[in-house]
Protein backbone atom coordinates (compact mmCIF):
# COMPACT_ATOMS: atom_id res chain seq x y z
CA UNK A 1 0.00 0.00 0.00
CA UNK A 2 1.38 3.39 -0.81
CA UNK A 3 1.30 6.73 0.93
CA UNK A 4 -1.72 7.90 -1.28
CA UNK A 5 -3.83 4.95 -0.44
CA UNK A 6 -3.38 5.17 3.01
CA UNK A 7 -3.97 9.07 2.90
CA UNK A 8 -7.43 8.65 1.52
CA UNK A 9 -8.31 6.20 4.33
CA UNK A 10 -7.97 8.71 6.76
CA UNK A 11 -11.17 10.82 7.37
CA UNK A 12 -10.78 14.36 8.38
CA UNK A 13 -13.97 15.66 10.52
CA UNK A 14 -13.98 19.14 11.56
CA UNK A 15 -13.22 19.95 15.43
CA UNK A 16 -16.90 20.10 17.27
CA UNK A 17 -17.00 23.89 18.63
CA UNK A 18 -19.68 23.13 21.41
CA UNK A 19 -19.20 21.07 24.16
CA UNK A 20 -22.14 19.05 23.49
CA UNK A 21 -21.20 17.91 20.45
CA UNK A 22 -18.19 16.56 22.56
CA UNK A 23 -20.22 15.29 24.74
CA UNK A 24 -22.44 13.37 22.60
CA UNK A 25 -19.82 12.03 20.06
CA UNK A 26 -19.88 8.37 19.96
CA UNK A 27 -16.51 6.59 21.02
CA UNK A 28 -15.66 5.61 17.10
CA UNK A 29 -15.73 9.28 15.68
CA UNK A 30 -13.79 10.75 19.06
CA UNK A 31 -10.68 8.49 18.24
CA UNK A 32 -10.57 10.30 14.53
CA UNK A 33 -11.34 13.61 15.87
CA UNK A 34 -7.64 14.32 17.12
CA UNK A 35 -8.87 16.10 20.25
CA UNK A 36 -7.55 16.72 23.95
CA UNK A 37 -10.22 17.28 26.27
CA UNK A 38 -9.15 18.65 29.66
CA UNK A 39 -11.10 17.99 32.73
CA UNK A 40 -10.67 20.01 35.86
CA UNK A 41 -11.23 17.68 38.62
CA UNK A 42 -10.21 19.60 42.02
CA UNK A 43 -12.37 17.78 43.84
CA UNK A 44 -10.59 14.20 43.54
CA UNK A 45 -7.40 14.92 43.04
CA UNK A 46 -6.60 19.08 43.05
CA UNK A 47 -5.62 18.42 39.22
CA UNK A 48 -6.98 17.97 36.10
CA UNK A 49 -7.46 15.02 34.13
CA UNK A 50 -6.76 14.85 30.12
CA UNK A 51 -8.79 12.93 27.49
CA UNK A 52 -7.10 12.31 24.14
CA UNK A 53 -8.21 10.96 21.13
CA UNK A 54 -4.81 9.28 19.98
CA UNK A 55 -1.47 8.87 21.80
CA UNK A 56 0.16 11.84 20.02
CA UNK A 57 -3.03 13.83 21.65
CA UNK A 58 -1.82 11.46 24.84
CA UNK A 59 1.28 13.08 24.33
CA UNK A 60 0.47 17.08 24.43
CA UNK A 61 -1.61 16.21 27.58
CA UNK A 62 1.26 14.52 29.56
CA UNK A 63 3.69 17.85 28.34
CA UNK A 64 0.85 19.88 30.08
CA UNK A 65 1.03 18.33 33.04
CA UNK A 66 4.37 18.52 33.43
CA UNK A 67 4.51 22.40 33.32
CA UNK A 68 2.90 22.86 35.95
């Protein structure tokens, strides 16, 4: 398989803009979205908590944890 095949495989969706439409995306189109949701959670753990599509989304999240 070649670079072009695999290219047009890969469905590009426009990031949702409301937080519903986060809410409410199934499991199957949130792993193709590319997104990093971040969840304050101060009441468990004084931190927040990051949701990520992919591991390179994984990634950004773990970088933003360690700035702090």
């Amino acid at each position: 398989m070649n670079l072009k095949d695999l290219l047009q495989k890969v469905s590009h969706t426009d990031p949702p803009t409301r937080l519903e439409d986060v809410l409410l995306m199934p499991l199957s189109k949130f792993r193709k979205a590319g997104l990093l949701c971040r969840v304050p959670c101060d009441h468990l753990t004084g931190g927040d908590y990051y949701i990520a599509s992919s591991e390179k989304e994984a990634a950004v999240g773990r970088a933003e944890c360690h700035k702090s």
